[in-house]
PDB file of N, CA and C in Angstrom:
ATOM      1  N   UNK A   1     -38.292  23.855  -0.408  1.00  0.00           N
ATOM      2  CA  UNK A   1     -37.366  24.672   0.344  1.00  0.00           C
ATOM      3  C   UNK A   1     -36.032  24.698  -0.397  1.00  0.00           C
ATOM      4  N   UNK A   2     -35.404  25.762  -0.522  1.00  0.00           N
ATOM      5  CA  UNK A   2     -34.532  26.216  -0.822  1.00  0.00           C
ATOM      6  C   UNK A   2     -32.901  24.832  -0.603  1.00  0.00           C
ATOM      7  N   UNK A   3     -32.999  25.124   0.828  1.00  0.00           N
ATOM      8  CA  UNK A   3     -31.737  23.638   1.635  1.00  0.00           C
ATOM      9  C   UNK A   3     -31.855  22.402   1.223  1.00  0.00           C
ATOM     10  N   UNK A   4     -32.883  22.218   0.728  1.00  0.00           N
ATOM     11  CA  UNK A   4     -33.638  20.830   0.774  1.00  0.00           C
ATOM     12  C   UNK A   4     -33.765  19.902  -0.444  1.00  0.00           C
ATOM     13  N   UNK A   5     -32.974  19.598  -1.104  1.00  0.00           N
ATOM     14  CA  UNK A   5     -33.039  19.215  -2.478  1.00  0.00           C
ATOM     15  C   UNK A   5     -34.283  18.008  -3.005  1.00  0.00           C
ATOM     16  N   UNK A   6     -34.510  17.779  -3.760  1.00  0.00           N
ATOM     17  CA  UNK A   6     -36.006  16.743  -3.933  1.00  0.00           C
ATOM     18  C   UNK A   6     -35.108  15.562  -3.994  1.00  0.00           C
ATOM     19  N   UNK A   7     -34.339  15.214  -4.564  1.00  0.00           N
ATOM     20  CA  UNK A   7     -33.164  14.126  -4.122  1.00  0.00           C
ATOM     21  C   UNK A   7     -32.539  13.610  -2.968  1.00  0.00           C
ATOM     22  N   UNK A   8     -33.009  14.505  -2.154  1.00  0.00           N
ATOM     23  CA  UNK A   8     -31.717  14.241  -0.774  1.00  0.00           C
ATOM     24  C   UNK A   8     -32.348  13.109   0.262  1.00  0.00           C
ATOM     25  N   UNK A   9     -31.632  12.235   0.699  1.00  0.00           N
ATOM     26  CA  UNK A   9     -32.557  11.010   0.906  1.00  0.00           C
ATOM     27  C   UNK A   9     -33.210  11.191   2.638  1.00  0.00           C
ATOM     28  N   UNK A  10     -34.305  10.615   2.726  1.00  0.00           N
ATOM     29  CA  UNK A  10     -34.558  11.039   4.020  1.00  0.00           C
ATOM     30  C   UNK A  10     -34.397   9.786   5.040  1.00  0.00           C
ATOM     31  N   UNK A  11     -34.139   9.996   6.233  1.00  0.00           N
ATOM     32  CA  UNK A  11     -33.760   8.938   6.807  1.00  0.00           C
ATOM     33  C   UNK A  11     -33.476   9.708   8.643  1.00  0.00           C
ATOM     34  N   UNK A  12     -34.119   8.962   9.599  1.00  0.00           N
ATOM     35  CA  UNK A  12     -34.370   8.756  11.078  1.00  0.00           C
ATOM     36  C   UNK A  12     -32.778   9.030  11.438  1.00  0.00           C
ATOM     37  N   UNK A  13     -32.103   9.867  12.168  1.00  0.00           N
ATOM     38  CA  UNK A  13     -30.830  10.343  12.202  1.00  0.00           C
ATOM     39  C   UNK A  13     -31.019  10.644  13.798  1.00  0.00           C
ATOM     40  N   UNK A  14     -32.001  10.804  14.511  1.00  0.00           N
ATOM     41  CA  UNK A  14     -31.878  10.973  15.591  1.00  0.00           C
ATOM     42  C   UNK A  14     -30.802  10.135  17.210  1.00  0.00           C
ATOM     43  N   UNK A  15     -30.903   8.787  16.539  1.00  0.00           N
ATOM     44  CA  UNK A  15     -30.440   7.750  17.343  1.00  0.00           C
ATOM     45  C   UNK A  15     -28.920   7.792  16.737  1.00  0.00           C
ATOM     46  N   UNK A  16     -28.531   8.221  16.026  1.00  0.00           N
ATOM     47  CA  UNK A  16     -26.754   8.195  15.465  1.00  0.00           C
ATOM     48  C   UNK A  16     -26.183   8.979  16.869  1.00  0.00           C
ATOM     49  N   UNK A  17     -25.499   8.515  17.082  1.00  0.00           N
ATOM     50  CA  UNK A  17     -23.703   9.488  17.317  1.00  0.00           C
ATOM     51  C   UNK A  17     -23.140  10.072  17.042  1.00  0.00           C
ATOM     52  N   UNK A  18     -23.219  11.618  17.664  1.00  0.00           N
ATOM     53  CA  UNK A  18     -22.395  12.108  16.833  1.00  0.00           C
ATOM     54  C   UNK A  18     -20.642  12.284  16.732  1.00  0.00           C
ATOM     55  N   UNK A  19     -20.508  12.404  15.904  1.00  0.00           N
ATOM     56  CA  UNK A  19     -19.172  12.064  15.680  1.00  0.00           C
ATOM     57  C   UNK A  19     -18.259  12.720  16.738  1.00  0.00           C
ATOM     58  N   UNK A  20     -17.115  12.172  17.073  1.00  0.00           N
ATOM     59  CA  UNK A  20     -16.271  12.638  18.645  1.00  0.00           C
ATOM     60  C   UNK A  20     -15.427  13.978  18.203  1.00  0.00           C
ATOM     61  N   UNK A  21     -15.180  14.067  16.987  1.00  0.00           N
ATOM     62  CA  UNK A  21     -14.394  15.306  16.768  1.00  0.00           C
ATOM     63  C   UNK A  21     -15.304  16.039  16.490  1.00  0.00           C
ATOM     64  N   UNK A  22     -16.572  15.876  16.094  1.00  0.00           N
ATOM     65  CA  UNK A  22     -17.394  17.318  16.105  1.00  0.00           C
ATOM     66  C   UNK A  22     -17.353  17.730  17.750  1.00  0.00           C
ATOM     67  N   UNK A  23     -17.933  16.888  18.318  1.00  0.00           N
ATOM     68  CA  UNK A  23     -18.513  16.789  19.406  1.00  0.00           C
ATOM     69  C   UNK A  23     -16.974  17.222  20.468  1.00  0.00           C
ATOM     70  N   UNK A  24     -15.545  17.027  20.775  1.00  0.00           N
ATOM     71  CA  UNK A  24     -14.665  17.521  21.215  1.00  0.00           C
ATOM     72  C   UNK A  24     -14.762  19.515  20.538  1.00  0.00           C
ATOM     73  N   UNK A  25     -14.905  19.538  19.473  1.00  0.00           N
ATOM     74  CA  UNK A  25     -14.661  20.919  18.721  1.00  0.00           C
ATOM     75  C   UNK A  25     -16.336  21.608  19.553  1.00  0.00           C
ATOM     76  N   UNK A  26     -17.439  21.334  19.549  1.00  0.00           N
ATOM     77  CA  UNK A  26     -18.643  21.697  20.194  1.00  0.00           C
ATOM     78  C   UNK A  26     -17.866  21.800  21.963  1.00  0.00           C
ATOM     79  N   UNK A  27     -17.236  20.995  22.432  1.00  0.00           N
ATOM     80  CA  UNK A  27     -16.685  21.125  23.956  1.00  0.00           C
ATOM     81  C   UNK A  27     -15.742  21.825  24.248  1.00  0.00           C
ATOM     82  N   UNK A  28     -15.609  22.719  23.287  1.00  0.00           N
ATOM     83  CA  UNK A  28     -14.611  23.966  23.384  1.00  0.00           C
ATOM     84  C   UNK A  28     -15.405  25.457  24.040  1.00  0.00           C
ATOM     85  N   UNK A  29     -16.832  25.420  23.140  1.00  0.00           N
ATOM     86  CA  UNK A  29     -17.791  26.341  23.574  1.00  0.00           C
ATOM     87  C   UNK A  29     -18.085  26.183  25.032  1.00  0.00           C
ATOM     88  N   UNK A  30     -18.562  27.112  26.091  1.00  0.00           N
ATOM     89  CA  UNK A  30     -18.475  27.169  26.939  1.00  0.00           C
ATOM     90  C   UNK A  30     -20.066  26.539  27.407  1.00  0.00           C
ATOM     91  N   UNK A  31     -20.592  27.889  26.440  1.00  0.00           N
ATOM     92  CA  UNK A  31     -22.417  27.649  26.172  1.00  0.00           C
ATOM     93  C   UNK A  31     -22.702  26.141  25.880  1.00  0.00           C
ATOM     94  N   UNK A  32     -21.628  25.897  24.984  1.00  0.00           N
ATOM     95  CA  UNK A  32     -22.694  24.560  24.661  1.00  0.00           C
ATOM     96  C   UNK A  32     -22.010  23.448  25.594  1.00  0.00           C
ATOM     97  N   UNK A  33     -21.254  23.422  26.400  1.00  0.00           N
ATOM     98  CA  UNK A  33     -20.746  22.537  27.576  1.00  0.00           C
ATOM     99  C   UNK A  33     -22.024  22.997  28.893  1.00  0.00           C
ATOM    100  N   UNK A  34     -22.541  23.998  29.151  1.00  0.00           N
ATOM    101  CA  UNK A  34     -23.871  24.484  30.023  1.00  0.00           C
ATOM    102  C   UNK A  34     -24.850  23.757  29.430  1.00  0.00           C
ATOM    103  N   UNK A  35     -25.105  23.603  27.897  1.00  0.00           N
ATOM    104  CA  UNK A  35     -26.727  23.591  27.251  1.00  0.00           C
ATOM    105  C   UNK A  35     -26.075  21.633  27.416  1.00  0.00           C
ATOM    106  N   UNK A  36     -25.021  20.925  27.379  1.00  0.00           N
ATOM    107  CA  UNK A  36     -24.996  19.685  26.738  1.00  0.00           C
ATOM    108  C   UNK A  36     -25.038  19.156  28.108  1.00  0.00           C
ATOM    109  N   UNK A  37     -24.194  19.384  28.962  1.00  0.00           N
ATOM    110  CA  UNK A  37     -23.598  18.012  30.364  1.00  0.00           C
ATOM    111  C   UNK A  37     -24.789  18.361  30.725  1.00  0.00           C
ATOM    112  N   UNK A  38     -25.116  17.456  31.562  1.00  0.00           N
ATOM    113  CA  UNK A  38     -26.360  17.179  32.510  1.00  0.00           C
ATOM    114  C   UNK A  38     -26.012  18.238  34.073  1.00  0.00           C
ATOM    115  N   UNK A  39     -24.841  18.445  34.689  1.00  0.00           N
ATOM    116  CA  UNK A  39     -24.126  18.847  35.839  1.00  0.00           C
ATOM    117  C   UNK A  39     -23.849  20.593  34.951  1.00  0.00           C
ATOM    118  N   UNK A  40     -24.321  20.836  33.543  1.00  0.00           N
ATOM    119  CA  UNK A  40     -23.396  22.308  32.925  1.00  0.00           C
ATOM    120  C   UNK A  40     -23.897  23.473  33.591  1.00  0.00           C
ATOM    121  N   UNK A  41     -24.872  23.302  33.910  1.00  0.00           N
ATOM    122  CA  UNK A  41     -25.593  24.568  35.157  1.00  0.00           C
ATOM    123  C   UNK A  41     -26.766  24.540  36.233  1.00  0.00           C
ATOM    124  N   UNK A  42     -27.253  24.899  36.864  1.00  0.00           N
ATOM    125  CA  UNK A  42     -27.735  24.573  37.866  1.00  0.00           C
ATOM    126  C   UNK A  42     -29.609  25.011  37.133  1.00  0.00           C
ATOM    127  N   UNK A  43     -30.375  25.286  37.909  1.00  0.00           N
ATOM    128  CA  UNK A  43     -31.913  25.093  37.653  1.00  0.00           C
ATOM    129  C   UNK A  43     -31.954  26.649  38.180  1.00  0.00           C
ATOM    130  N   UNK A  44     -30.867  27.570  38.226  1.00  0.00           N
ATOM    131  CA  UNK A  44     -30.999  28.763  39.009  1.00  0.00           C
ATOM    132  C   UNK A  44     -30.466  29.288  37.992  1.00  0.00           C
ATOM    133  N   UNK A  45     -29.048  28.949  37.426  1.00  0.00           N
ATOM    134  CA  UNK A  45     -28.587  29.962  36.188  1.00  0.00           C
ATOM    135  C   UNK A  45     -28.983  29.524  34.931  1.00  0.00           C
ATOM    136  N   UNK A  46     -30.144  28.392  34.772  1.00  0.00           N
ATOM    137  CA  UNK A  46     -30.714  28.276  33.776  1.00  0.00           C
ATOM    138  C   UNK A  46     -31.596  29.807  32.650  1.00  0.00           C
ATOM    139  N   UNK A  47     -32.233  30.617  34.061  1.00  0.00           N
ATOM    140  CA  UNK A  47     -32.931  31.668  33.459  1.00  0.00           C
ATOM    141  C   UNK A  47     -31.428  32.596  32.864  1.00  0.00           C
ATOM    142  N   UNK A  48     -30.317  32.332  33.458  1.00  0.00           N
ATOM    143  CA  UNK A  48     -29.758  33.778  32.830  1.00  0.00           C
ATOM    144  C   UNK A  48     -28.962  32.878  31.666  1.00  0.00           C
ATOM    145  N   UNK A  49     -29.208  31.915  30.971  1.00  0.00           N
ATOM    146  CA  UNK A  49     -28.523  31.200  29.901  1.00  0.00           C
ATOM    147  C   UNK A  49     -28.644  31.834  28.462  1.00  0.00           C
ATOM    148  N   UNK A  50     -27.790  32.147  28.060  1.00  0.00           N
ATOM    149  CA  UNK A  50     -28.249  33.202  26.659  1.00  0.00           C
ATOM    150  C   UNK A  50     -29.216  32.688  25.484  1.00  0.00           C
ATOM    151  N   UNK A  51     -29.133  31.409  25.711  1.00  0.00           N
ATOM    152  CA  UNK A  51     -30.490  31.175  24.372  1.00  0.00           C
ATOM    153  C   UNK A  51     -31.707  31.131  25.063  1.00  0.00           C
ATOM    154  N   UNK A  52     -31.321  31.029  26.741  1.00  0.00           N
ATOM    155  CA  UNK A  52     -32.796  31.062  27.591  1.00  0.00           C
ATOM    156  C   UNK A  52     -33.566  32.714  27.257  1.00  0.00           C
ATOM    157  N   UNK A  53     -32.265  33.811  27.614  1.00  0.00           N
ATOM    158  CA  UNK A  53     -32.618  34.967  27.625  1.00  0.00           C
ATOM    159  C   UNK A  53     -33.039  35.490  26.156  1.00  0.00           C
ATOM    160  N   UNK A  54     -32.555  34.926  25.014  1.00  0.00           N
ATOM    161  CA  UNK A  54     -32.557  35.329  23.478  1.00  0.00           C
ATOM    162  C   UNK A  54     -34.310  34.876  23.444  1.00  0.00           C
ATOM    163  N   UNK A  55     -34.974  33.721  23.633  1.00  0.00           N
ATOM    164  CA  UNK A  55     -36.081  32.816  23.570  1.00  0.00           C
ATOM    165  C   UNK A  55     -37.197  33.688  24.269  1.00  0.00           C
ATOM    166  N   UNK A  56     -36.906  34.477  25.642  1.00  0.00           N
ATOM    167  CA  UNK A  56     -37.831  35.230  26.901  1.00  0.00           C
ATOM    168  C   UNK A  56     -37.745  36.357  25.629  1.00  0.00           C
ATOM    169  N   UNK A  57     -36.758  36.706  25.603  1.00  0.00           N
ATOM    170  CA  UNK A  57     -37.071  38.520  25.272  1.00  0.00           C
ATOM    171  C   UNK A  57     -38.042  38.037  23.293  1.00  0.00           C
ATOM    172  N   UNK A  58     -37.810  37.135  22.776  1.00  0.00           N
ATOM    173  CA  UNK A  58     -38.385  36.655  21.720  1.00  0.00           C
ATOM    174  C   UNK A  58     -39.839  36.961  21.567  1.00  0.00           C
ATOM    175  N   UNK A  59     -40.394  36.235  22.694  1.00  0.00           N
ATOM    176  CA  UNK A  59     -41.478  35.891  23.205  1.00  0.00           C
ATOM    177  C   UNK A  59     -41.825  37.269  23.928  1.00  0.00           C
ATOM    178  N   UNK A  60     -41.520  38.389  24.756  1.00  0.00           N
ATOM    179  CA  UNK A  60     -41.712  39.422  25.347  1.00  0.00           C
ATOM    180  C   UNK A  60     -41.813  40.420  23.794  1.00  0.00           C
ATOM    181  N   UNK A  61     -41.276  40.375  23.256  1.00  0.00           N
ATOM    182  CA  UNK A  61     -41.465  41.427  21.733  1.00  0.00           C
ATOM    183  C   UNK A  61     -42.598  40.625  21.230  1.00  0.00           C
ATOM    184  N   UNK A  62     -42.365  39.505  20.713  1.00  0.00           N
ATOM    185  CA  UNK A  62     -43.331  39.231  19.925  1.00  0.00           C
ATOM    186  C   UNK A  62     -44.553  38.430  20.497  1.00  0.00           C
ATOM    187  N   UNK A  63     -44.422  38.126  21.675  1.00  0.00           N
ATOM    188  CA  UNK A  63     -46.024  37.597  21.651  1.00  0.00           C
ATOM    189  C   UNK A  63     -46.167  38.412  22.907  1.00  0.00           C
ATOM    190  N   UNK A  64     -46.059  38.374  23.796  1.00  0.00           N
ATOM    191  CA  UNK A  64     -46.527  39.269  24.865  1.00  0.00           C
ATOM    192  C   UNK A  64     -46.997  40.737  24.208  1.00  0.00           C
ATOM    193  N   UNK A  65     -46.207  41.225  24.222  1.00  0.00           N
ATOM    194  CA  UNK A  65     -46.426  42.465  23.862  1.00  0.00           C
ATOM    195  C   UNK A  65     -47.321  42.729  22.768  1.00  0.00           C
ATOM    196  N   UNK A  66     -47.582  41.751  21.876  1.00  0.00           N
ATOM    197  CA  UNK A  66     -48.788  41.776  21.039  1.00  0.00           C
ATOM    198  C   UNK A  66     -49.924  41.777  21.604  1.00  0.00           C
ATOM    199  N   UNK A  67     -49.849  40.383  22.681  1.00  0.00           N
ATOM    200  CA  UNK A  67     -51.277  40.595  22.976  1.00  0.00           C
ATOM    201  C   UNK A  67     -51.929  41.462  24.125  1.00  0.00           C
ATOM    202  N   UNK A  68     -50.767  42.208  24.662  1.00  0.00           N
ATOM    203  CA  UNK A  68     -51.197  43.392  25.350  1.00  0.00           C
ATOM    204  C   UNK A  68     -51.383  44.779  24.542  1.00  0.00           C
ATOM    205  N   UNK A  69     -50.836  44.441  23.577  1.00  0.00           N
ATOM    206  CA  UNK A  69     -51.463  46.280  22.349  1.00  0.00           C
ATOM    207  C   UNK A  69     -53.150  45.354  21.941  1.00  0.00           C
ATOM    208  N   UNK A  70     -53.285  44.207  21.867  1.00  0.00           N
ATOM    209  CA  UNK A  70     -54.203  43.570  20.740  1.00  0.00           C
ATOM    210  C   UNK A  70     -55.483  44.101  22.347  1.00  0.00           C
ATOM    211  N   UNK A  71     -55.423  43.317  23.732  1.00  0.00           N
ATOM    212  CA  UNK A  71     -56.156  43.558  24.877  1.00  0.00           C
ATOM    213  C   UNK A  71     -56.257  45.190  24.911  1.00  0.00           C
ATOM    214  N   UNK A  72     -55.298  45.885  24.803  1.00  0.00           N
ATOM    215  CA  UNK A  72     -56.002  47.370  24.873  1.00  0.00           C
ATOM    216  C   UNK A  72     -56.693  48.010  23.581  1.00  0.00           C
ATOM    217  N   UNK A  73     -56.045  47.441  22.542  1.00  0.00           N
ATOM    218  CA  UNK A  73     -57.405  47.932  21.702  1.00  0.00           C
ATOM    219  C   UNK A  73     -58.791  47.460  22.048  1.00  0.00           C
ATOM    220  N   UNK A  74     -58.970  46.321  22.450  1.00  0.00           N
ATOM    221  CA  UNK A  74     -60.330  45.698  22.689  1.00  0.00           C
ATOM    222  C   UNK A  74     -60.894  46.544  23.808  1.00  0.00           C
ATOM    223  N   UNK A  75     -59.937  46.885  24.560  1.00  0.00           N
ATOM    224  CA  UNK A  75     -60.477  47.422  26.001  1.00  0.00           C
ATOM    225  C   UNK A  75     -61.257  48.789  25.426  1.00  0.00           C
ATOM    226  N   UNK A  76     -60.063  49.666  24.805  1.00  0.00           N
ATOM    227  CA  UNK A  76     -60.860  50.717  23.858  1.00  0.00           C
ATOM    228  C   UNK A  76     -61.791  50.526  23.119  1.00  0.00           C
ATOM    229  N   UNK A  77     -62.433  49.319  22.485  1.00  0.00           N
ATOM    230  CA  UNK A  77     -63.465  49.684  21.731  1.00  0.00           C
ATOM    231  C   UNK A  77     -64.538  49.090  22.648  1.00  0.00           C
ATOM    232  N   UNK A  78     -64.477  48.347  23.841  1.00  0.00           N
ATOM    233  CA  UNK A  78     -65.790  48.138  24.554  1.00  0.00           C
ATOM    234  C   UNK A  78     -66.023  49.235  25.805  1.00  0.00           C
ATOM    235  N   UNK A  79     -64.775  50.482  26.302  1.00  0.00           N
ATOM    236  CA  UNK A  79     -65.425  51.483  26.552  1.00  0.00           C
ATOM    237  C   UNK A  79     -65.931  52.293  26.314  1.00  0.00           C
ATOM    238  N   UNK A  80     -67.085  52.401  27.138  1.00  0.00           N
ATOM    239  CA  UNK A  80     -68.554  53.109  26.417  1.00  0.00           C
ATOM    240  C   UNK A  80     -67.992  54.842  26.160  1.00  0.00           C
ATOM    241  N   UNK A  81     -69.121  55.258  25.163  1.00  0.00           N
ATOM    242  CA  UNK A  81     -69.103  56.683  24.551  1.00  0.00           C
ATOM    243  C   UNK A  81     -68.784  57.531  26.016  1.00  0.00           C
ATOM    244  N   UNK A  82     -68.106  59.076  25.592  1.00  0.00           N
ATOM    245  CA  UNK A  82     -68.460  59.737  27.022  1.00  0.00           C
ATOM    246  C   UNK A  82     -70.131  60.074  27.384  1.00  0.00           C
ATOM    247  N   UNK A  83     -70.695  59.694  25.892  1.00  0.00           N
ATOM    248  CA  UNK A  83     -72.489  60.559  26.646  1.00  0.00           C
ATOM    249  C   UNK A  83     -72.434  61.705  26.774  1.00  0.00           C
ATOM    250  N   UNK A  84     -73.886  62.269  27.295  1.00  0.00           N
ATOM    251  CA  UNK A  84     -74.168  63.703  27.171  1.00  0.00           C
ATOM    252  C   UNK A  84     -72.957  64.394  27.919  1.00  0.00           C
ATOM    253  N   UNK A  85     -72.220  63.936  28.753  1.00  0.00           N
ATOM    254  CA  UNK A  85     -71.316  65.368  29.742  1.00  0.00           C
ATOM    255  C   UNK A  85     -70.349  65.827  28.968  1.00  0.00           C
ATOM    256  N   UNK A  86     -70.067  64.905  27.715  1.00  0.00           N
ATOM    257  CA  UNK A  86     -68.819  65.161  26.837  1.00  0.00           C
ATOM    258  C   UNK A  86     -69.619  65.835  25.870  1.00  0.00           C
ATOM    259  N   UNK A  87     -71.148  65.883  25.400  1.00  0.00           N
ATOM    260  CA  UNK A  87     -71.732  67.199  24.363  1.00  0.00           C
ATOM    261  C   UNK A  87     -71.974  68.180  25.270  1.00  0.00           C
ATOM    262  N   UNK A  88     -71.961  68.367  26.233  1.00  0.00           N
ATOM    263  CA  UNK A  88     -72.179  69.588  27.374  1.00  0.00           C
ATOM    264  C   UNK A  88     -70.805  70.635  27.359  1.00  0.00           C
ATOM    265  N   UNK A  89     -69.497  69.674  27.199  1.00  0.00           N
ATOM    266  CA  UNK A  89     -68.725  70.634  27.371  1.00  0.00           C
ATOM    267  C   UNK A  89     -68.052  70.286  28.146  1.00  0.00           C
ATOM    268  N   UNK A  90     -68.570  69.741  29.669  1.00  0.00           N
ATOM    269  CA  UNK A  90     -68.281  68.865  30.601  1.00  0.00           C
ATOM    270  C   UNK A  90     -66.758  67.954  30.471  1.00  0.00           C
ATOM    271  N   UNK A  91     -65.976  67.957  31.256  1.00  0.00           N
ATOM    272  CA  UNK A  91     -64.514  66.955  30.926  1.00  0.00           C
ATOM    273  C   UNK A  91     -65.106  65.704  31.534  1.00  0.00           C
ATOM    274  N   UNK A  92     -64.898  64.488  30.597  1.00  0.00           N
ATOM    275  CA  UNK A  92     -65.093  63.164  30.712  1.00  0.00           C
ATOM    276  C   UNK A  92     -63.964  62.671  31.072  1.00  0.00           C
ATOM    277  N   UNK A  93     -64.272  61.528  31.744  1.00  0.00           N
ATOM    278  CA  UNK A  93     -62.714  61.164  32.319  1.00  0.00           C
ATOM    279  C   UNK A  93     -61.946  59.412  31.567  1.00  0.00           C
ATOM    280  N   UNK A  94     -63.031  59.381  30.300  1.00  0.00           N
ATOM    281  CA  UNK A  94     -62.443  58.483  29.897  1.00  0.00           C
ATOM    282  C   UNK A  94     -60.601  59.127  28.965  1.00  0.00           C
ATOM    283  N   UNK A  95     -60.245  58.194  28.704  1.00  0.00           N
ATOM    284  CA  UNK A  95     -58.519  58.213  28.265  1.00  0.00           C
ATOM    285  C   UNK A  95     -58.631  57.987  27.039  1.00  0.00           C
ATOM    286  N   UNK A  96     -57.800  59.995  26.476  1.00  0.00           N
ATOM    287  CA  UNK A  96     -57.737  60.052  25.097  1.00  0.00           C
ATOM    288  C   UNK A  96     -57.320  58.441  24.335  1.00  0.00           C
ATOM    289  N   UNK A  97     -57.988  58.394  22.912  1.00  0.00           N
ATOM    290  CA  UNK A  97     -57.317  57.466  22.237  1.00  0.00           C
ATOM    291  C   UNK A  97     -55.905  57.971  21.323  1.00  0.00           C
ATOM    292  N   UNK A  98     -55.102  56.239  21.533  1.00  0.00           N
ATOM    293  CA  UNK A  98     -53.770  56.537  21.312  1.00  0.00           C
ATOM    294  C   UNK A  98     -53.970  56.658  19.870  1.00  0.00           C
TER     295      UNK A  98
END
């Protein structure tokens, strides 16, 4: 990776502290005083939280909505032919393909 130098030493960083002047300069943001205190928003304005809403609509473009174009193609190819009423001339009532 590009960020990642083959030198750069690796090491368990999770359990550190982070430092109080980052962490005062981060408590300026409003968002990240909601996403950090335990009391920053309630279990109700969680859904309208902007990385909540950035993450839904993420997931609504890219995976939902995939697998509802991916389910209607399938649906289209396991409905059956129109059959003889559609060589007759006859209007079939299956749904043009897109």
């Amino acid at each position: 990776m590009w960020f990642v130098k083959d030198d750069h030493a690796r090491e368990e960083r999770i359990g550190r502290e982070v430092p109080s002047d980052a962490l005062e300069r981060l408590r300026r943001m409003p968002e990240f005083v909601k996403a950090y205190e335990p009391e920053g928003m309630s279990p109700q304005e969680f859904i309208g939280y902007g990385v909540t809403q950035r993450t839904l609509s993420f997931f609504v473009e890219a995976g939902w909505k995939l697998m509802e174009d991916t389910s209607r193609e399938g649906a289209e190819r396991l409905t059956p032919s129109p059959g003889p009423a559609a060589w007759s001339g006859r209007s079939s009532t299956r749904a043009p393909r897109r």
